[in-house]
Protein backbone atom coordinates (compact mmCIF):
# COMPACT_ATOMS: atom_id res chain seq x y z
CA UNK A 1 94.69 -26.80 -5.59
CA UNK A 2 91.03 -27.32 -5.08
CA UNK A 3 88.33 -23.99 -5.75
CA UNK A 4 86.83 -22.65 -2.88
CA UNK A 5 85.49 -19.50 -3.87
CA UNK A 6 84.55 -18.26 -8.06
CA UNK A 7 83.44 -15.34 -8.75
CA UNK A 8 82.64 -14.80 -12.16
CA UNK A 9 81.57 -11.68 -13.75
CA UNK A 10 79.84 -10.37 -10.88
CA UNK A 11 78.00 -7.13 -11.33
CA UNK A 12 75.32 -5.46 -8.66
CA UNK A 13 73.13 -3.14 -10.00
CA UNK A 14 70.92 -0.74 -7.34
CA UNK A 15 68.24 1.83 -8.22
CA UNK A 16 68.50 5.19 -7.17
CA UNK A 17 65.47 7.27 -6.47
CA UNK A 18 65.13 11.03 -5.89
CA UNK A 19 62.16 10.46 -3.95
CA UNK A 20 59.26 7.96 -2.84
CA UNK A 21 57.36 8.60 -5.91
CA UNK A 22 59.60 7.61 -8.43
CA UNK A 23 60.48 4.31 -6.32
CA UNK A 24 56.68 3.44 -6.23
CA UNK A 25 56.47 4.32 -9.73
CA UNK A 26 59.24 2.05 -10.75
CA UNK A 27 57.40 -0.64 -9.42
CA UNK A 28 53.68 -0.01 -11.46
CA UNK A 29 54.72 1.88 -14.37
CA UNK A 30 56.44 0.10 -17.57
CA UNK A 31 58.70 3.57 -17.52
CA UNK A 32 61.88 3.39 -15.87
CA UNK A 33 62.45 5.81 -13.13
CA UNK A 34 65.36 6.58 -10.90
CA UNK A 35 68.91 6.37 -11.97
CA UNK A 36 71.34 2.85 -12.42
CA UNK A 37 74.24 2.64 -10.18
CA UNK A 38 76.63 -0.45 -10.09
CA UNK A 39 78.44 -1.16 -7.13
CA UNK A 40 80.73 -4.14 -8.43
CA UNK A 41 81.52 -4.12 -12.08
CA UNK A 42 82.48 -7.69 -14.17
CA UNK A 43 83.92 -8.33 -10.74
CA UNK A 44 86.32 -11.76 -11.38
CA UNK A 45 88.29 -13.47 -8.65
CA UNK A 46 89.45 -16.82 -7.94
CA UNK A 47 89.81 -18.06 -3.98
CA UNK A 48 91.56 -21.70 -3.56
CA UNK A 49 90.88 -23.78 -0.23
CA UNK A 50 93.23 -22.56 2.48
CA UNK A 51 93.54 -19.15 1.07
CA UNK A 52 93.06 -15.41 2.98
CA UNK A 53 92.04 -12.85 0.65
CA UNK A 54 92.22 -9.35 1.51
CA UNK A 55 90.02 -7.15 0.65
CA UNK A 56 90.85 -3.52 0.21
CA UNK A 57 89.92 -0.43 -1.42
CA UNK A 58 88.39 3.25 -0.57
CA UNK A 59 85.31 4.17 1.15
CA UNK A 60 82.42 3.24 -1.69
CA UNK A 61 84.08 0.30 -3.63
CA UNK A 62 82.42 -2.61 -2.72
CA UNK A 63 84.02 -4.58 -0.61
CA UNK A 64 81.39 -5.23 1.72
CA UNK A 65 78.87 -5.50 -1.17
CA UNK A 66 80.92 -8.37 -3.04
CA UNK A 67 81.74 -10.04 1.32
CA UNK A 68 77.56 -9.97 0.88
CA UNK A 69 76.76 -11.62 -2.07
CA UNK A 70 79.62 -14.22 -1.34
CA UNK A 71 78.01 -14.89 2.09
CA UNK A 72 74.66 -15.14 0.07
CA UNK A 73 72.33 -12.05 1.89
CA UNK A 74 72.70 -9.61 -1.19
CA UNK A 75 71.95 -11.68 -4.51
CA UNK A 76 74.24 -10.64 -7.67
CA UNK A 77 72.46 -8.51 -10.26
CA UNK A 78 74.54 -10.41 -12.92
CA UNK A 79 77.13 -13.13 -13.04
CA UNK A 80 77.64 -15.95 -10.66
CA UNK A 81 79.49 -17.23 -7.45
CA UNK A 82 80.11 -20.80 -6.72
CA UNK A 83 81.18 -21.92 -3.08
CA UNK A 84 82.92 -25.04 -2.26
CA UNK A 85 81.13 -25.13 1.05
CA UNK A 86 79.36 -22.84 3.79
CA UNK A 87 80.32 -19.35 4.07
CA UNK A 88 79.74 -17.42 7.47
CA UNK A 89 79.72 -13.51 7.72
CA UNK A 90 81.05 -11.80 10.45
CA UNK A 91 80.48 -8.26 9.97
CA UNK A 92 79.02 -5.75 12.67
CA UNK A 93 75.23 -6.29 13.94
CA UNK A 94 75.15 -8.92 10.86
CA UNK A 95 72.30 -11.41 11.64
CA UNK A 96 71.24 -10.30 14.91
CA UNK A 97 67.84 -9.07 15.90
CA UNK A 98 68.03 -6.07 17.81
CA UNK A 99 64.84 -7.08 19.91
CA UNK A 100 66.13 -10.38 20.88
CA UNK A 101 68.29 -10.92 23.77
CA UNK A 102 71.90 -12.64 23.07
CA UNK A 103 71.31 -15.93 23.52
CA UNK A 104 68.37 -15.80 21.62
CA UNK A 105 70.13 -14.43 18.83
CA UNK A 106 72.51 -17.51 19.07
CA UNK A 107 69.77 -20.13 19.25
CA UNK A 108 68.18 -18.28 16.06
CA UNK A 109 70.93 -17.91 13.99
CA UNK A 110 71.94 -21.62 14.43
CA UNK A 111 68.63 -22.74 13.94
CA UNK A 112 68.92 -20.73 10.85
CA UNK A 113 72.47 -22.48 9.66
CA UNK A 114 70.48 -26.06 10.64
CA UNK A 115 71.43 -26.95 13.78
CA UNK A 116 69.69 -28.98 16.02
CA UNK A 117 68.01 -27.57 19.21
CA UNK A 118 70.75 -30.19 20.96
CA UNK A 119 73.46 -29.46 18.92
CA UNK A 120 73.07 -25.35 19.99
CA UNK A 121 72.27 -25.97 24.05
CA UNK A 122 76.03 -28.02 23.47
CA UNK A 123 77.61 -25.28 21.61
CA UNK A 124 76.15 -22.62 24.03
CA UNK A 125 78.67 -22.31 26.71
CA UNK A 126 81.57 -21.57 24.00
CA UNK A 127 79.96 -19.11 21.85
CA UNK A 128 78.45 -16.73 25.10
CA UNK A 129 82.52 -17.78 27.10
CA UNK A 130 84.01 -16.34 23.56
CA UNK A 131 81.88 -13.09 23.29
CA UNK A 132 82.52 -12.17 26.84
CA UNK A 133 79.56 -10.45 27.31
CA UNK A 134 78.47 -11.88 30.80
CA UNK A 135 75.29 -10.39 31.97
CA UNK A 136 74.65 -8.73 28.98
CA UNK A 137 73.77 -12.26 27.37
CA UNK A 138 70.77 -11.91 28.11
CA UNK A 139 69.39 -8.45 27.61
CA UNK A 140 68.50 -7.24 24.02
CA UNK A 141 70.85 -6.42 21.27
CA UNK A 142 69.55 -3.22 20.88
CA UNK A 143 71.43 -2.29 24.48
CA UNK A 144 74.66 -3.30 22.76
CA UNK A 145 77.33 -1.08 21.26
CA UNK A 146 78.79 -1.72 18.18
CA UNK A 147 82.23 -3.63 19.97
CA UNK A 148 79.12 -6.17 21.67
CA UNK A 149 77.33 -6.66 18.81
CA UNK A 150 80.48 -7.39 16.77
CA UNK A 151 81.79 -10.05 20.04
CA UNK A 152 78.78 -12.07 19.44
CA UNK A 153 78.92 -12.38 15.79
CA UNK A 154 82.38 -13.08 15.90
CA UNK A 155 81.28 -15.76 18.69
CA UNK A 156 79.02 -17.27 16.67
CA UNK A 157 80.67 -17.58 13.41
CA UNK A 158 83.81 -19.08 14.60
CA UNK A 159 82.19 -21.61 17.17
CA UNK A 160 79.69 -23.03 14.24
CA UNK A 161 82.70 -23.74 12.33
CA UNK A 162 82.34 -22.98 8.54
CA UNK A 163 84.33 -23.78 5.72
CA UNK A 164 84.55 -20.36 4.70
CA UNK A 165 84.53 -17.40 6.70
CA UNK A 166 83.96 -13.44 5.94
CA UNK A 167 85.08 -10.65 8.08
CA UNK A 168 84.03 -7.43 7.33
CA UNK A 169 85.57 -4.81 9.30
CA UNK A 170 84.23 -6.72 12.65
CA UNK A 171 87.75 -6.55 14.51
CA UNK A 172 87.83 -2.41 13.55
CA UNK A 173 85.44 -2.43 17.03
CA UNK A 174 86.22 -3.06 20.44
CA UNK A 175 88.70 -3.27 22.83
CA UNK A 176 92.51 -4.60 21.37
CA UNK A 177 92.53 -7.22 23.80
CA UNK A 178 89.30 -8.66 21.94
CA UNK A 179 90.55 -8.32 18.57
CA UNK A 180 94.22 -10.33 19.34
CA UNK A 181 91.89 -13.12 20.64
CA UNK A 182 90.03 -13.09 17.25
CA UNK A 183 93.49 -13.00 15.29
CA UNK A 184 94.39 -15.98 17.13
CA UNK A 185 91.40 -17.49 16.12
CA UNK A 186 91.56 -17.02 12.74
CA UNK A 187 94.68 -18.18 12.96
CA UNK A 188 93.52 -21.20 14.09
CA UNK A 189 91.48 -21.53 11.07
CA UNK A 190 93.89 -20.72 8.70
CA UNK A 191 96.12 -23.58 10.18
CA UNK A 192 92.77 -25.65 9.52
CA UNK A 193 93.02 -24.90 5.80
CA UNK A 194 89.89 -22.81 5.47
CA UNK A 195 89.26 -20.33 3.14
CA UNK A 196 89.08 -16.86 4.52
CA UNK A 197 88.15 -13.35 3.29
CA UNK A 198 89.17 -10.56 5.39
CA UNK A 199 88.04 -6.76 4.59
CA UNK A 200 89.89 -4.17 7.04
CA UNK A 201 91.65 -0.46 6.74
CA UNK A 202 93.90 -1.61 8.46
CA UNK A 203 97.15 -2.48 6.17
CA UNK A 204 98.63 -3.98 9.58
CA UNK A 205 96.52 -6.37 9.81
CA UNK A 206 96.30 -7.07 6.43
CA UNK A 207 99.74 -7.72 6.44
CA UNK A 208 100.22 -9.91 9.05
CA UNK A 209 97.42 -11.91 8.48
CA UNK A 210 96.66 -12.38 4.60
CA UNK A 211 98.39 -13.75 1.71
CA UNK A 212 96.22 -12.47 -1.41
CA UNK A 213 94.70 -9.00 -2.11
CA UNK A 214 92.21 -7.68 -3.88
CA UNK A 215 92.01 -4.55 -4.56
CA UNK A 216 88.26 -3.03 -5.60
CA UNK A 217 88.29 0.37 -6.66
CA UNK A 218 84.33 2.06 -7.22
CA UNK A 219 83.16 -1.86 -8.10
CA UNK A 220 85.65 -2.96 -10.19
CA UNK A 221 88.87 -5.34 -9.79
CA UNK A 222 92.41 -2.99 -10.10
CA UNK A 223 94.46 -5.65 -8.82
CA UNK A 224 94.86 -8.98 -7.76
CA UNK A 225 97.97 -11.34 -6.58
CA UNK A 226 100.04 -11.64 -3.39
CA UNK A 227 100.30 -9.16 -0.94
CA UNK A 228 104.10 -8.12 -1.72
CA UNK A 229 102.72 -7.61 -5.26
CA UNK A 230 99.52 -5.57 -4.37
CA UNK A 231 99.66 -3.88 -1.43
CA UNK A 232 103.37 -1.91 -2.01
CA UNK A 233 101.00 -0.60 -4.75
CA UNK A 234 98.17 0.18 -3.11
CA UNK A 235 99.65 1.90 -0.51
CA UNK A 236 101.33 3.99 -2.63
CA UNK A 237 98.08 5.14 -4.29
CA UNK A 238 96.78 5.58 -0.57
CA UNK A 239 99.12 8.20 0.04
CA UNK A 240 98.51 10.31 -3.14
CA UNK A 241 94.77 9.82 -2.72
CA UNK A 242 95.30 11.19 1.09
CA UNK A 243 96.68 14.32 0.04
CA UNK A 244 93.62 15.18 -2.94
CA UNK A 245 91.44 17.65 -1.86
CA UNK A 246 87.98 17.00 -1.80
CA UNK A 247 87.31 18.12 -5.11
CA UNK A 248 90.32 15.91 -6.39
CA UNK A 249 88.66 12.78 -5.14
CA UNK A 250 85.41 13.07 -6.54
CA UNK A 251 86.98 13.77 -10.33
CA UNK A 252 89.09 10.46 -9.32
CA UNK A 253 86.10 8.73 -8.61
CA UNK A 254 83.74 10.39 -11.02
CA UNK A 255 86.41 9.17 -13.94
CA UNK A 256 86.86 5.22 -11.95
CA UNK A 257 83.21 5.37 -12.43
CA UNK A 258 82.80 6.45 -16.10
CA UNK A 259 85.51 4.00 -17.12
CA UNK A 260 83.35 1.39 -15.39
CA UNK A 261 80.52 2.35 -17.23
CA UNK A 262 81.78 2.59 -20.64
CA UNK A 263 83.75 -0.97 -20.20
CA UNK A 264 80.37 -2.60 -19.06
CA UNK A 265 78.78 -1.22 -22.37
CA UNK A 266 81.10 -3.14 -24.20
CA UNK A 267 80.36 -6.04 -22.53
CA UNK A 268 76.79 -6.17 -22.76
């Protein structure tokens, strides 16, 4: 089967800063200041054309991180990510100006993906008939709520046809009715053959609409393989993380963390 997505020992390192100052003297001082925090780990994965990855994992492992650097808006700190063709992100508010009306968000981002001026007055019609946002079209995104915001994107994505396509918790908004339309339309896609990563809570639709998981936990790869391999497993951790008390789950993650750590060490 032909590659559509490597990711090879992906890591993403951020700086964090107790206040201004230290930021600002980061950035003039040959000192380091502020402390290192990964959030994805020698993160390896494989994606073959036609596939639907899954990705899941708890609050604060990286899913929508690694979605961001395989879309190409957050750049790796280490590793790298070959494509075999252009990824679109779908993810709530993702690309749109907030000061811009609808359809000028649609003409922008197009422009953007290097479309012509013709080719976007033709494609026009179907993205704002898909959103169903009538009137609202053409008043500013910063009037929509999060269910609008996520319509257009979703609009867009899916009209300008990409080979690959990211959704980051963009059907967890909105009305039902909305989200079976987008199923179908995925659907759609996946009967195309194209690659598709799909990062929900929901294990319904994970289900029902994937056929590989991946399962981050705090940055780093726990599991990969079918879905009747990974998520029988994952669910089962779900439910014994669900019943650990507060304190519980930060030792859990406090421990994911500090074996992440120690096993990037080596590697360096």
């Amino acid at each position: 089967m032909e590659k559509s997505i490597i990711v090879k020992n992906v890591s993403k390192k951020y700086k964090l800063y107790n206040n201004s100052r230290e930021r600002i003297f980061d950035l003039i001082l040959p000192k380091n200041y502020g402390e290192d925090f990964y959030a994805l780990h020698d993160v390896n994965f494989e994606a073959e054309k036609g596939d639907v990855v899954g990705f899941v994992g708890v609050n604060g492992s990286g899913k929508s991180t690694l979605s961001n650097i395989i879309a190409g808006i957050v750049p790796e700190t280490y590793g790298e990510v070959y494509l075999n063709g252009q990824a679109s992100l779908i993810a709530v508010s993702s690309g749109l100006k907030k000061e811009l009306t609808g359809r000028d968000n649609i003409e922008l981002k197009c422009l953007m993906l290097g479309f012509s001026k013709k080719e976007i007055k033709a494609m026009e019609p179907d993205i704002i008939e898909f959103a169903e946002l009538g009137k609202f079209i053409d008043q500013p995104v910063k009037s929509y709520s999060s269910g609008m915001k996520s319509r257009l994107g979703f609009a867009i994505s899916v009209t300008i046809d990409p080979d690959i396509l990211i959704i980051d918790e963009a059907l967890s908004v909105g009305d039902k009715a909305f989200a079976e339309k987008s199923l179908e339309k995925m659907n759609e896609f996946k009967e195309k053959g194209k690659t598709m990563i799909f990062v929900s809570h929901s294990i319904g639709q994970m289900k029902r609409f994937c056929q590989k998981v991946l399962w981050l936990e705090y940055g780093r790869v726990k599991d990969y393989g079918t879905v009747e391999e990974v998520m029988p497993k994952y669910e089962e951790f779900l439910k014994t993380f669900k019943k650990m008390s507060k304190k519980e789950k930060q030792k859990h993650r406090e421990n994911a963390l500090e074996s992440a750590h120690k096993q990037l060490m080596k590697s360096e």
